[in-house]
N, C-alpha and C. Protein backbone atom coordinates (compact mmCIF):
# COMPACT_ATOMS: atom_id res chain seq x y z
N UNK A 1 -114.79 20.92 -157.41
CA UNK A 1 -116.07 20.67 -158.06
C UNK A 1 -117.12 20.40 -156.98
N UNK A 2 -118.29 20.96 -156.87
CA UNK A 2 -119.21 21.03 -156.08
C UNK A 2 -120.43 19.68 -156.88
N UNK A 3 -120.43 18.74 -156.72
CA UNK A 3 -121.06 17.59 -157.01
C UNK A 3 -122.08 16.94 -156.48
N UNK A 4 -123.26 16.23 -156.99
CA UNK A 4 -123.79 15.41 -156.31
C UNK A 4 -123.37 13.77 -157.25
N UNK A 5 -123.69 12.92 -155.99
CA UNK A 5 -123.64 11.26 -156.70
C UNK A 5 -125.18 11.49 -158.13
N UNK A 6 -124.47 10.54 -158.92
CA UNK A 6 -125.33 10.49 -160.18
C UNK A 6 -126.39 8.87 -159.65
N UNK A 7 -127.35 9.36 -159.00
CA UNK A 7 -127.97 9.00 -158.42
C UNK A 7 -129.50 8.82 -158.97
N UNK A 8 -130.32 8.76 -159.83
CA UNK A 8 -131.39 8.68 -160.69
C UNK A 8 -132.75 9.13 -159.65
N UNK A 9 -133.05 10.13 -159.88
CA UNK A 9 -133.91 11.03 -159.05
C UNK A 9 -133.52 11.98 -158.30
N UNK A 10 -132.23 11.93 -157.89
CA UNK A 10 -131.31 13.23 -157.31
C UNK A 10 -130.56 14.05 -158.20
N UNK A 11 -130.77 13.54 -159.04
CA UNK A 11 -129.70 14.48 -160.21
C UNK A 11 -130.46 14.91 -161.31
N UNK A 12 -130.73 16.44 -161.76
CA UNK A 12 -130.87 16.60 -163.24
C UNK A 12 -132.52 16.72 -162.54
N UNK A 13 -133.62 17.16 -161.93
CA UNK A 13 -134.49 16.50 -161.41
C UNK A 13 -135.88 17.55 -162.80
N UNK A 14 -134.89 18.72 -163.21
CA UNK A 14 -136.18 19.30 -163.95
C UNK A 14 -135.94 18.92 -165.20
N UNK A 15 -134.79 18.32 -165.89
CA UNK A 15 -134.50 17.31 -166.77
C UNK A 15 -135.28 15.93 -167.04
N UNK A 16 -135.18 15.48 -165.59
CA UNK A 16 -135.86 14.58 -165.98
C UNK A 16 -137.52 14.11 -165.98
N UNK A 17 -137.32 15.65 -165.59
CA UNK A 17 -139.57 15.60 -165.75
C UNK A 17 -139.67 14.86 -167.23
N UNK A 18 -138.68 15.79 -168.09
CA UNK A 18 -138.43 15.58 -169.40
C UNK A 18 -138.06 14.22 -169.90
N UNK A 19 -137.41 13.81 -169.33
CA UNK A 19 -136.30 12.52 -170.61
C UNK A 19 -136.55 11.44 -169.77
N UNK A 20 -137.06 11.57 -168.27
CA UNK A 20 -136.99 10.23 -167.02
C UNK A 20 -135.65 10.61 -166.15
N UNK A 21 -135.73 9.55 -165.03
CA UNK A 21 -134.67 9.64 -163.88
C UNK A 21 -133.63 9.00 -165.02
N UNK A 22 -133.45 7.98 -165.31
CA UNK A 22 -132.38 7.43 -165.86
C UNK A 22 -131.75 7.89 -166.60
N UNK A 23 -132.34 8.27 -167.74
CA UNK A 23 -131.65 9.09 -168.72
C UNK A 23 -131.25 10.48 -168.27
N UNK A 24 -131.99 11.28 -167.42
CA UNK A 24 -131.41 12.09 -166.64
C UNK A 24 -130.33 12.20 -166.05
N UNK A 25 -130.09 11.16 -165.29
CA UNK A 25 -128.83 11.15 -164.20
C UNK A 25 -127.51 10.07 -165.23
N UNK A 26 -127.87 9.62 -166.34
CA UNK A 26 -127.31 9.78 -167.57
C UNK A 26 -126.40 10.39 -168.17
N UNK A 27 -127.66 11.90 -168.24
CA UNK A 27 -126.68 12.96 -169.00
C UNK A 27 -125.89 13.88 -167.73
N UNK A 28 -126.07 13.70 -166.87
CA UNK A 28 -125.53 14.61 -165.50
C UNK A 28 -124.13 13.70 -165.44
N UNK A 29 -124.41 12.43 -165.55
CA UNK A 29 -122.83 11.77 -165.65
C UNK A 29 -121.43 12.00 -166.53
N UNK A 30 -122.44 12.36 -167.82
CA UNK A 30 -121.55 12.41 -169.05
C UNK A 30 -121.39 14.20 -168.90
N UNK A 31 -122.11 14.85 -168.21
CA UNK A 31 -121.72 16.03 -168.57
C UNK A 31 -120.60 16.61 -167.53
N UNK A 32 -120.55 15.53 -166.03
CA UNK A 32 -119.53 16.14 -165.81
C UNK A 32 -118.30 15.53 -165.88
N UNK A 33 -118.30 14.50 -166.88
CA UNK A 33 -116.70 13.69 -167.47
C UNK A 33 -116.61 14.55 -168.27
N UNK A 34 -117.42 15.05 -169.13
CA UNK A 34 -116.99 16.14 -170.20
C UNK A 34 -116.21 17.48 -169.54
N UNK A 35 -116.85 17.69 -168.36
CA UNK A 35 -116.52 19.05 -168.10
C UNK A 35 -114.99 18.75 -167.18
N UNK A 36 -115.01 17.54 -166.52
CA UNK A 36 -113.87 17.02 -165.98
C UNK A 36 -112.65 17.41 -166.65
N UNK A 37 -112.63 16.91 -167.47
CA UNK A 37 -111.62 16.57 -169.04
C UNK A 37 -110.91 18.09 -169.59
N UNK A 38 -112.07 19.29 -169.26
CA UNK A 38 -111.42 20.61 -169.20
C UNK A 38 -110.51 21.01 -168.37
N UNK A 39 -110.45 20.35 -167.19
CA UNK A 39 -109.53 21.10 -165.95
C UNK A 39 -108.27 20.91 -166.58
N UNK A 40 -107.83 22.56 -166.38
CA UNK A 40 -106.17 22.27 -167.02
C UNK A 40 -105.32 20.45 -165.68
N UNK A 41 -104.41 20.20 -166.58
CA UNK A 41 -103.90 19.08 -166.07
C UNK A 41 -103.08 19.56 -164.60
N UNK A 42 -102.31 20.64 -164.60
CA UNK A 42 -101.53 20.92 -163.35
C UNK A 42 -102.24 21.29 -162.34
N UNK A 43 -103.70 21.35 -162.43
CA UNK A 43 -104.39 21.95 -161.25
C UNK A 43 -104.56 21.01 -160.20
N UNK A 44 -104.98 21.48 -159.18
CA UNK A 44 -105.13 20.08 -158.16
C UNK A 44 -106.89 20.35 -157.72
N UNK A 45 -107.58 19.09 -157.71
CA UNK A 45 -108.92 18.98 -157.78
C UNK A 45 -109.43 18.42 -157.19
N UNK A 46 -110.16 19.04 -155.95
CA UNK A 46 -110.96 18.54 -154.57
C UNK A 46 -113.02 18.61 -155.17
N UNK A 47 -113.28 17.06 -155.00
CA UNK A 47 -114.65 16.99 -154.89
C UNK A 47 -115.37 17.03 -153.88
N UNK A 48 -116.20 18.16 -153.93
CA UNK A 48 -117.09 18.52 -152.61
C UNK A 48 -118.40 17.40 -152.95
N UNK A 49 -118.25 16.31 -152.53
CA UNK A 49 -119.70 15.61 -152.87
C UNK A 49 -121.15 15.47 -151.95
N UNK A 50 -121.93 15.16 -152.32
CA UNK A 50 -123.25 14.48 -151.76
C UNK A 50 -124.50 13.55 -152.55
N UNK A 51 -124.49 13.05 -151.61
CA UNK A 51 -124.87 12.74 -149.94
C UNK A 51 -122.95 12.64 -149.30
N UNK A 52 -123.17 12.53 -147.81
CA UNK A 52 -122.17 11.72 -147.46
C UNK A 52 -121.71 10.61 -147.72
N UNK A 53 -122.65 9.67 -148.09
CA UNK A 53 -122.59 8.26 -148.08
C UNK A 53 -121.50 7.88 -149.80
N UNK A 54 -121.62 8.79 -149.93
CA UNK A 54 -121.49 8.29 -151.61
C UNK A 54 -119.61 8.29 -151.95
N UNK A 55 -118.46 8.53 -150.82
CA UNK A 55 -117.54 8.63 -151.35
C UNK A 55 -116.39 7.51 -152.08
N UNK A 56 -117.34 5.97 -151.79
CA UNK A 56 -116.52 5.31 -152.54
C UNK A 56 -117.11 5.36 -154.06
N UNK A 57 -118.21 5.84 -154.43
CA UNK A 57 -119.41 6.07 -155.55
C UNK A 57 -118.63 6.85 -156.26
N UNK A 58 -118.13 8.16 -155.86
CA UNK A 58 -117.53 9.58 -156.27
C UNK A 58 -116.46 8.95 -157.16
N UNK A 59 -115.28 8.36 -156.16
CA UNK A 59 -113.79 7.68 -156.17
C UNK A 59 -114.35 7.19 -157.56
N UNK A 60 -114.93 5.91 -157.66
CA UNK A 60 -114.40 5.34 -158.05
C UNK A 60 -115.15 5.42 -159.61
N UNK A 61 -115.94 6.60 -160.04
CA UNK A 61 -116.97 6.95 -160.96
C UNK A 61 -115.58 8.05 -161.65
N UNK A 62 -115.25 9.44 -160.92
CA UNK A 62 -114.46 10.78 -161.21
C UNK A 62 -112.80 10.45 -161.14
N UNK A 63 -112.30 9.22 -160.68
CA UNK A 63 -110.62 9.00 -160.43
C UNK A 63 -109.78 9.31 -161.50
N UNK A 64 -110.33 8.40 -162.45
CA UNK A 64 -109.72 8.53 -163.64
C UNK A 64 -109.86 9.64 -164.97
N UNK A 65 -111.12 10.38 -164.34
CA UNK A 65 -111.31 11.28 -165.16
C UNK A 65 -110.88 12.66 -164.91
N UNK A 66 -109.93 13.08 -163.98
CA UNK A 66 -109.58 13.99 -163.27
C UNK A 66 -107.94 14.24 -163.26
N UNK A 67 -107.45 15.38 -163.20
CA UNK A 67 -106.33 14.90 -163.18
C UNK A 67 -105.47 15.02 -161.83
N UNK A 68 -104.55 14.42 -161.66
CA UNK A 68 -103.85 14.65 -160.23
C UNK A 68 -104.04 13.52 -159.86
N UNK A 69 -103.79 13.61 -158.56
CA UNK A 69 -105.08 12.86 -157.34
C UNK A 69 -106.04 13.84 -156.77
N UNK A 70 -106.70 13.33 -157.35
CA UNK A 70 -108.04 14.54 -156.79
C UNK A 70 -108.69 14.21 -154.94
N UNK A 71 -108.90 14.66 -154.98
CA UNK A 71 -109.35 14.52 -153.63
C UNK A 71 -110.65 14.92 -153.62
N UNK A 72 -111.59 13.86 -152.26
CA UNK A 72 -112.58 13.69 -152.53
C UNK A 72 -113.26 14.08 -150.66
N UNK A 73 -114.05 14.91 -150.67
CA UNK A 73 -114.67 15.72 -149.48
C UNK A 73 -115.70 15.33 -149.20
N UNK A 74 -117.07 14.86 -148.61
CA UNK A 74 -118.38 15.22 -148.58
C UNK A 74 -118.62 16.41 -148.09
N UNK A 75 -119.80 17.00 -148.76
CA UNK A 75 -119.99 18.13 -148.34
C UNK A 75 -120.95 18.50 -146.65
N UNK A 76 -120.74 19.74 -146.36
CA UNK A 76 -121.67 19.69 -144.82
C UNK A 76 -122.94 19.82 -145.27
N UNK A 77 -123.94 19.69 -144.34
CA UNK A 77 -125.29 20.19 -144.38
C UNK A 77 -125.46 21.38 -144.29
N UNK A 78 -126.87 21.58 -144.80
CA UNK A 78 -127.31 23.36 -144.73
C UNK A 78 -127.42 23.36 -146.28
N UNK A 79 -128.14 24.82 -146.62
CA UNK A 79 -128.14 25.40 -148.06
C UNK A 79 -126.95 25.67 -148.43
N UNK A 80 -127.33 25.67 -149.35
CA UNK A 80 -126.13 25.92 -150.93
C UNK A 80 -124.76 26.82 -150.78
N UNK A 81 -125.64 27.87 -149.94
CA UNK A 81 -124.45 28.68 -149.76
C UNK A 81 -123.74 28.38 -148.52
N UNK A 82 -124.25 27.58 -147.59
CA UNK A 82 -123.02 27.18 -146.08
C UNK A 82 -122.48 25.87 -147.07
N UNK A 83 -122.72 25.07 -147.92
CA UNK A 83 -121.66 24.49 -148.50
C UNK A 83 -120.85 24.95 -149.30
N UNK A 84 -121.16 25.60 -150.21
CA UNK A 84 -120.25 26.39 -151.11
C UNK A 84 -119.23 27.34 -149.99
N UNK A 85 -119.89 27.82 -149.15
CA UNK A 85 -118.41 28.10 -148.15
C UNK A 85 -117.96 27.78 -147.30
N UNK A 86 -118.04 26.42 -147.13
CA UNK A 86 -117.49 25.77 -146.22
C UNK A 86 -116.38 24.71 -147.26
N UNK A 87 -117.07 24.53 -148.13
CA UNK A 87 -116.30 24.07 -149.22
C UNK A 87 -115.02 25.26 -149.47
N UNK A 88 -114.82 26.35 -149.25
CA UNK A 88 -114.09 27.08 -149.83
C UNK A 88 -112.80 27.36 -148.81
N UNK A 89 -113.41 27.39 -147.53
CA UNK A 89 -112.75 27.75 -146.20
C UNK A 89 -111.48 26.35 -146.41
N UNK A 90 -112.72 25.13 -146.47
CA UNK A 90 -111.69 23.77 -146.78
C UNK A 90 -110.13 23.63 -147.27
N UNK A 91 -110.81 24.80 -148.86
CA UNK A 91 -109.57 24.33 -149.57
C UNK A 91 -108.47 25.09 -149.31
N UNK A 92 -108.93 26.62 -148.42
CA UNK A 92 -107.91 27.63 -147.95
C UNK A 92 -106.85 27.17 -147.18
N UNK A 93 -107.54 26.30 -146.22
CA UNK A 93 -107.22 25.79 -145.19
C UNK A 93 -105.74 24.34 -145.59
N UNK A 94 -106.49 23.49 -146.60
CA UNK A 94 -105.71 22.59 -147.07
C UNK A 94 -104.18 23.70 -148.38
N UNK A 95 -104.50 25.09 -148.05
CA UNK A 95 -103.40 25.24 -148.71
C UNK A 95 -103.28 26.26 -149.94
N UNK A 96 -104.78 26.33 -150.62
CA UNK A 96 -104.58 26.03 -151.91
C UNK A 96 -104.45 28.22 -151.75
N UNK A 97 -103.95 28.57 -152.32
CA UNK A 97 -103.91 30.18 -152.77
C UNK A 97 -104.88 30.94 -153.89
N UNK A 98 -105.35 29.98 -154.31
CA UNK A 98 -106.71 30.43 -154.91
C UNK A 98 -107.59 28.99 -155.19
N UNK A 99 -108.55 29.48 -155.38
CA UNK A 99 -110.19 28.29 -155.20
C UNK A 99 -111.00 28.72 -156.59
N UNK A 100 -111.17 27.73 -157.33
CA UNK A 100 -112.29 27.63 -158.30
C UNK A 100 -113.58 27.37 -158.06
N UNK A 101 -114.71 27.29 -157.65
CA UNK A 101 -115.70 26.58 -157.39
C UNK A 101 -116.38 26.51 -158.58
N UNK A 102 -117.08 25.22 -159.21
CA UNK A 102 -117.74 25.06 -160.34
C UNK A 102 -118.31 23.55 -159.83
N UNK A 103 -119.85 23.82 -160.71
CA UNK A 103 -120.76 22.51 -160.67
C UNK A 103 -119.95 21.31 -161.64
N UNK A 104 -121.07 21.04 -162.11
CA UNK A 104 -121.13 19.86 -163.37
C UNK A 104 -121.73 19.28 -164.68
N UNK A 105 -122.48 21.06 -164.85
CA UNK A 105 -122.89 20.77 -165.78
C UNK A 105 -123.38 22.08 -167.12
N UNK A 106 -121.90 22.66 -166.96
CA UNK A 106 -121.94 23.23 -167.77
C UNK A 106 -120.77 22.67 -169.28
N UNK A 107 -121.48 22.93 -170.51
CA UNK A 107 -120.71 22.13 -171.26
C UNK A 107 -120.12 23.19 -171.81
N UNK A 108 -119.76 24.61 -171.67
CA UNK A 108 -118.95 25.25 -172.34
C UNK A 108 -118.13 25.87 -171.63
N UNK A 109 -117.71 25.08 -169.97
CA UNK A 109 -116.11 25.16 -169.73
C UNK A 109 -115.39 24.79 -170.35
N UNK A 110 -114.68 25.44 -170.99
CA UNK A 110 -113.12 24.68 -171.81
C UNK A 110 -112.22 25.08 -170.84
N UNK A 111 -111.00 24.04 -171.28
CA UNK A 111 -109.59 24.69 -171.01
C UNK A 111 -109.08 25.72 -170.76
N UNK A 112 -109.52 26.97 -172.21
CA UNK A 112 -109.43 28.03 -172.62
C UNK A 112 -110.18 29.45 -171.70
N UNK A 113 -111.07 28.59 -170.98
CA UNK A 113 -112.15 29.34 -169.84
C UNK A 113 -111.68 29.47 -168.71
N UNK A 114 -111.08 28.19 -168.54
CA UNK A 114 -110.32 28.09 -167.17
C UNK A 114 -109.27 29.17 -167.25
N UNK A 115 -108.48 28.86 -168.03
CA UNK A 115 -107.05 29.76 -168.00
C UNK A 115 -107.28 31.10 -168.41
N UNK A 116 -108.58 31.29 -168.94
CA UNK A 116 -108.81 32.89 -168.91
C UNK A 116 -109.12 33.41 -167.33
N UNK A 117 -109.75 32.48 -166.15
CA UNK A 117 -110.46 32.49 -165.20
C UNK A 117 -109.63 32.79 -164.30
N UNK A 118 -107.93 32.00 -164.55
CA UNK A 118 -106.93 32.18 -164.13
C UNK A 118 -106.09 33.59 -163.97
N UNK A 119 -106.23 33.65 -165.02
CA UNK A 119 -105.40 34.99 -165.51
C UNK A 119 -105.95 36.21 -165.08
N UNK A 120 -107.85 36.05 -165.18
CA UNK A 120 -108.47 37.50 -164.52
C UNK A 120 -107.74 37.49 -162.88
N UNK A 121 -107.69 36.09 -162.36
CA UNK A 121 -107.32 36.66 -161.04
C UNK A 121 -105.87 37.51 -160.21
N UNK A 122 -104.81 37.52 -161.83
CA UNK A 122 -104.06 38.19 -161.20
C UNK A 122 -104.24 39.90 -161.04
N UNK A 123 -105.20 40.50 -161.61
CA UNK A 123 -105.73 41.72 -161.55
C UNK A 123 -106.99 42.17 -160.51
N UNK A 124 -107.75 40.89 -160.24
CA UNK A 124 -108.28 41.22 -159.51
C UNK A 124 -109.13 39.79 -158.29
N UNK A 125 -109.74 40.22 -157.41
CA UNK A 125 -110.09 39.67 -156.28
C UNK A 125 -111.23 38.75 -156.81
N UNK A 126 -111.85 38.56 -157.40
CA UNK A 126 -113.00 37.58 -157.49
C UNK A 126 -113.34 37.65 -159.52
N UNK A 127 -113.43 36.83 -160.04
CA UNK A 127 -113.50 35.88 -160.94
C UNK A 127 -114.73 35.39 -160.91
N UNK A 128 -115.83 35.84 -161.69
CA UNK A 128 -117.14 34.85 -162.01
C UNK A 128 -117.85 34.77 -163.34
N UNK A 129 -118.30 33.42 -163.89
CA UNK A 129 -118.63 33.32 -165.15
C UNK A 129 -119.82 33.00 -165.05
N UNK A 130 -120.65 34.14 -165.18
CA UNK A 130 -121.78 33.94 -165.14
C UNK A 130 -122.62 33.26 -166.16
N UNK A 131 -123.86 32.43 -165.70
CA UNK A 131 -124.75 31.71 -166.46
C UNK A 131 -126.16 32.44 -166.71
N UNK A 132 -126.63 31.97 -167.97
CA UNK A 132 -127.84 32.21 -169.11
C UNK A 132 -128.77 32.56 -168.05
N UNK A 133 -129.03 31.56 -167.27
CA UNK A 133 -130.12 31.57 -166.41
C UNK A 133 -130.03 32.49 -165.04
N UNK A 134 -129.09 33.19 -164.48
CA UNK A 134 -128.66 34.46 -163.97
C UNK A 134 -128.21 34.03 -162.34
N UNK A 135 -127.30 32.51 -162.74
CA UNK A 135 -126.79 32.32 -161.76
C UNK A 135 -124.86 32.82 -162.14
N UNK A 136 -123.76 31.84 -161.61
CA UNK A 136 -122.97 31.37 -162.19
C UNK A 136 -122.16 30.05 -162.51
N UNK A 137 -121.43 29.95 -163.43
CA UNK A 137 -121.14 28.69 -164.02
C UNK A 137 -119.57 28.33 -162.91
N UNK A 138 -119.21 29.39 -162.50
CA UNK A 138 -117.04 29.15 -161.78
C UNK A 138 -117.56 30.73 -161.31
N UNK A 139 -116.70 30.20 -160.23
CA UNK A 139 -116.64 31.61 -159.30
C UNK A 139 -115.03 31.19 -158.85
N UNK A 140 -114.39 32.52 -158.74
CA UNK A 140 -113.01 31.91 -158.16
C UNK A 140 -112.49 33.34 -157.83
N UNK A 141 -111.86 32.99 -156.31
CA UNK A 141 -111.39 34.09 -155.54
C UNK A 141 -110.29 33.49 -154.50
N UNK A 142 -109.23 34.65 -154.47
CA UNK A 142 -107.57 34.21 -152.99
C UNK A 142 -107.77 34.34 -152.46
N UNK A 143 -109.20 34.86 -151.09
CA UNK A 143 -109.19 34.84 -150.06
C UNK A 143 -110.48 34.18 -150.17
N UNK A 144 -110.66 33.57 -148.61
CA UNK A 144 -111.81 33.62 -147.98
C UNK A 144 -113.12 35.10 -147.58
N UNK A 145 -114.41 34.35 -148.58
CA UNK A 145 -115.02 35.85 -147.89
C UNK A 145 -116.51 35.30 -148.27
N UNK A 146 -116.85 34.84 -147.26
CA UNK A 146 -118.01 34.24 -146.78
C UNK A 146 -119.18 35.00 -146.94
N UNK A 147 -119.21 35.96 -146.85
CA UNK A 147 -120.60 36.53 -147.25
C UNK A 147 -120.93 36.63 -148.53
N UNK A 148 -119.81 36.11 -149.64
CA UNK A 148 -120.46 36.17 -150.64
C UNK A 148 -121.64 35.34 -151.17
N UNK A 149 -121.40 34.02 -149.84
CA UNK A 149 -122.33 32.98 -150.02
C UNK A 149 -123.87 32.88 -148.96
N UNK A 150 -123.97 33.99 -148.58
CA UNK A 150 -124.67 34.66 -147.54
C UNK A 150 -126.23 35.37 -148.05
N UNK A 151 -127.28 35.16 -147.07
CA UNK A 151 -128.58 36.05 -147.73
C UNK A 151 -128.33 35.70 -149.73
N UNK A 152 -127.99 34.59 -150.23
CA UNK A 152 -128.33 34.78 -151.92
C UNK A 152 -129.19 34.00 -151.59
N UNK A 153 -130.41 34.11 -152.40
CA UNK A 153 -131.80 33.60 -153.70
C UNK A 153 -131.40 32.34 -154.27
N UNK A 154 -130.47 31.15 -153.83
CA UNK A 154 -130.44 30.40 -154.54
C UNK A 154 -131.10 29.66 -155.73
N UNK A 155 -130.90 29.53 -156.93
CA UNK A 155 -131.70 28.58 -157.24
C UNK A 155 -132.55 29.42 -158.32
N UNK A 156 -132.21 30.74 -158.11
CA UNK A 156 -133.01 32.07 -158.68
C UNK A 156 -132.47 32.92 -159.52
N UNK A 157 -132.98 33.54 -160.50
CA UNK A 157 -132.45 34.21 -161.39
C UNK A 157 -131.68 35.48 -161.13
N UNK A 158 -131.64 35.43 -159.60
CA UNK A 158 -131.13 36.98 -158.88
C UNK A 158 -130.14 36.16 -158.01
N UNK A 159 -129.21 35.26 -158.23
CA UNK A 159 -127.54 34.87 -157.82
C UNK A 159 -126.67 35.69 -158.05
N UNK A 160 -127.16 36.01 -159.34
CA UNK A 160 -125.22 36.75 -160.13
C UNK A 160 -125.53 37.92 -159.08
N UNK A 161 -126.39 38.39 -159.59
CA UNK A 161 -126.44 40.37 -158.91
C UNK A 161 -126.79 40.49 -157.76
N UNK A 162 -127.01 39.33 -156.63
CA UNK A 162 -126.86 39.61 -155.17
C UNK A 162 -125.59 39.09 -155.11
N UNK A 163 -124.67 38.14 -155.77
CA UNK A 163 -123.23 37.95 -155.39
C UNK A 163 -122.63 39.59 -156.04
N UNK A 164 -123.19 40.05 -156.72
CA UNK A 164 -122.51 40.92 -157.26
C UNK A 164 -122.23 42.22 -156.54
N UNK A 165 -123.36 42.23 -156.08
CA UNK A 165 -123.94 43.04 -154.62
C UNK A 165 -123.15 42.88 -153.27
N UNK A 166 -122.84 41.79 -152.87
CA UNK A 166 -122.16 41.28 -151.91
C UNK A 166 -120.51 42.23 -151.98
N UNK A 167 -119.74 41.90 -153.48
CA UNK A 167 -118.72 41.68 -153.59
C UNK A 167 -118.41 43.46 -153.86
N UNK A 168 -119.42 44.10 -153.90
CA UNK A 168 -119.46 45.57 -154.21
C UNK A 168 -119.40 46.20 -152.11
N UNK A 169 -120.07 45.33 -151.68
CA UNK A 169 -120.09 45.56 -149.99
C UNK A 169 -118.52 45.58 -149.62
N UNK A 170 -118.31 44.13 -150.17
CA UNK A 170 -116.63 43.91 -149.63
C UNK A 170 -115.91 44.67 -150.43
N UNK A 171 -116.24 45.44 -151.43
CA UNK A 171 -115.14 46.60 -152.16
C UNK A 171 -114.07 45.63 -152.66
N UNK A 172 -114.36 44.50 -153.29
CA UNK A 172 -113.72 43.64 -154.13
C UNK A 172 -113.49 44.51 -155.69
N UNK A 173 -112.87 43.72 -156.35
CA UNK A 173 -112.28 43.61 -158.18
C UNK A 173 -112.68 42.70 -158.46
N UNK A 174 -113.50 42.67 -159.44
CA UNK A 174 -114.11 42.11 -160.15
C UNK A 174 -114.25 41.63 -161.64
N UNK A 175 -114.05 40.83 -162.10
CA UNK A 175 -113.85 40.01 -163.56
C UNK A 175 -114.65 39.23 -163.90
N UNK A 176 -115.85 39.68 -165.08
CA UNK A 176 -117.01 39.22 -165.13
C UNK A 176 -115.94 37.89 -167.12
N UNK A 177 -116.48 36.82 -166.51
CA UNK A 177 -116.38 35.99 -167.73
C UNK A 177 -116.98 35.79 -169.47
N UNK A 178 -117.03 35.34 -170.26
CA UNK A 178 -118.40 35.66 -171.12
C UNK A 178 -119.62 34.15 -170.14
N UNK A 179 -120.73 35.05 -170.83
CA UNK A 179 -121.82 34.10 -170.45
C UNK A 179 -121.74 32.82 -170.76
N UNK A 180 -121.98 31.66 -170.03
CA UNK A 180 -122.11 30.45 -170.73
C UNK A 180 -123.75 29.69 -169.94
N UNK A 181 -123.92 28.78 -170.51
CA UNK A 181 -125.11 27.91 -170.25
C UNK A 181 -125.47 26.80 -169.45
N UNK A 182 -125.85 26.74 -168.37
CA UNK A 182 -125.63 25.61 -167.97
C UNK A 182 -126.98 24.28 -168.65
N UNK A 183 -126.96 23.13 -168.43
CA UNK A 183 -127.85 22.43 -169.28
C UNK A 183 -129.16 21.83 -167.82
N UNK A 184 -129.98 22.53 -167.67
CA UNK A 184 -131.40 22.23 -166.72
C UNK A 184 -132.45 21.27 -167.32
N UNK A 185 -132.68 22.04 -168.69
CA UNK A 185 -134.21 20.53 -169.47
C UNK A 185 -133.40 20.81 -170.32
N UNK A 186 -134.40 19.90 -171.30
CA UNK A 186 -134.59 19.15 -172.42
C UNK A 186 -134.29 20.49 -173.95
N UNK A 187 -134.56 21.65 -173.16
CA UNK A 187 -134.33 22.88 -173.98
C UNK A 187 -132.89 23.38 -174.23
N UNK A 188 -132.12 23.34 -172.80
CA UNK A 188 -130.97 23.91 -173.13
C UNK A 188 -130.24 23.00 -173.47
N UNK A 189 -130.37 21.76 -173.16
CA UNK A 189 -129.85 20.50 -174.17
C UNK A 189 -129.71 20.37 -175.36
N UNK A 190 -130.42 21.06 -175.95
CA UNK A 190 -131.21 21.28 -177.34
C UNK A 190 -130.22 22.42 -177.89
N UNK A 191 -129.99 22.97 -177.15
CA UNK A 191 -129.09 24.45 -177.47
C UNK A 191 -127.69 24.12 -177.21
N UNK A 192 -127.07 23.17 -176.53
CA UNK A 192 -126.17 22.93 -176.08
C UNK A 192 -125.74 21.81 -177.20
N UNK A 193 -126.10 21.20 -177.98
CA UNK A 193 -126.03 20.21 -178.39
C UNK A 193 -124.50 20.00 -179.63
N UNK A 194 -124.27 21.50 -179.77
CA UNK A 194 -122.99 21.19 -180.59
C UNK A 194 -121.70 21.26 -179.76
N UNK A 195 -122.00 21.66 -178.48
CA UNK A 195 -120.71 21.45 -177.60
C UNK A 195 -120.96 20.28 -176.78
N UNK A 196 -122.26 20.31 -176.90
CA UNK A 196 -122.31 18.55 -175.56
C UNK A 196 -123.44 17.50 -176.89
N UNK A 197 -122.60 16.82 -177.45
CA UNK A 197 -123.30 16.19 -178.61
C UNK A 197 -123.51 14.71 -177.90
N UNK A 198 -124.93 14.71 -177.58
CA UNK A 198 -124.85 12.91 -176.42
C UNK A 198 -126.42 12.02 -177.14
N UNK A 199 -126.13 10.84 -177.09
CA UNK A 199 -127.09 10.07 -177.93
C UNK A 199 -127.66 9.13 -176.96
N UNK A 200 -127.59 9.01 -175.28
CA UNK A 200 -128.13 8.55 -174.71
C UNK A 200 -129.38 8.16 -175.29
């Protein structure tokens, strides 16, 4: 899980133009215990967090809501994409034969998403469930391949189709997910509200 500390002004920040810092970093809490709670149970689950400072914050907020012993990382500096692959190199490195990467705040990971996410990867090389807003929600791939996190638009409605672009360079297989939503304002909250039902 690629995370930040639920931190009130660092979290949720175009949310909370909307609702305030508090209630903001609020629903960023509850949305990723919700989304926690999806990880199938046998998986093993490394938190890439930030700031640095925050890993007894992480521990002792995500422990119990996770399953395993999860393990808990800060993430490096740099943009989005030298963490997201440096985060990835990490988990190669610690072992793991395939890597999920996913935020925290999408409320229509299920169980059922995961293990579909699973299953695309025995056919093919990269796994992504793309989001409403034209990023993605889980990306998951068995090797290391760094440029997928390279030259992207972060932050921009042109993620999916320059990763998509990327992964067409590396002559990858590809397994597109169904769309899901991630929750930004007060709107997709609004839309989200029968899978993430919250009364903050």
């Amino acid at each position: 899980m690629i995370l930040k500390a639920p931190r009130p002004g660092t979290v949720k920040t175009r949310l909370a133009e909307e609702v305030g810092a508090e209630r903001a970093a609020a629903i960023y809490r509850a949305l990723v215990e919700h989304q926690a709670k999806a990880i199938p149970v046998s998986w093993h689950v490394s938190v890439h967090f930030t700031p640095t400072d925050a890993a007894e914050e992480m521990e002792m907020w995500l422990a119990s809501h996770l399953p395993g012993n999860a393990r808990f990382v800060p993430q490096c500096e740099g943009d989005l994409g030298r963490r997201l692959g440096t985060a990835v190199e990490a988990e190669f490195h610690a072992g793991a034969q395939r890597v999920f990467l996913i935020g925290g705040d999408c409320p229509g990971i299920s169980r059922d998403y995961f293990g579909e996410a699973d299953e695309a990867l025995n056919e093919s090389d990269l796994v992504i469930g793309p989001a409403h807003d034209g990023g993605y929600v889980l990306l998951g791939l068995k090797s290391q391949r760094p440029s997928l996190f390279e030259n992207i638009a972060w932050s921009t409605p042109a993620v999916l189709d320059q990763t998509l672009a990327a992964a067409r360079a590396l002559l990858l297989r590809v397994r597109l997910l169904p769309i899901l939503e991630d929750i930004d304002d007060a709107k997709s909250l609004a839309r989200q509200s029968a899978l993430f039902p919250i009364g903050l």
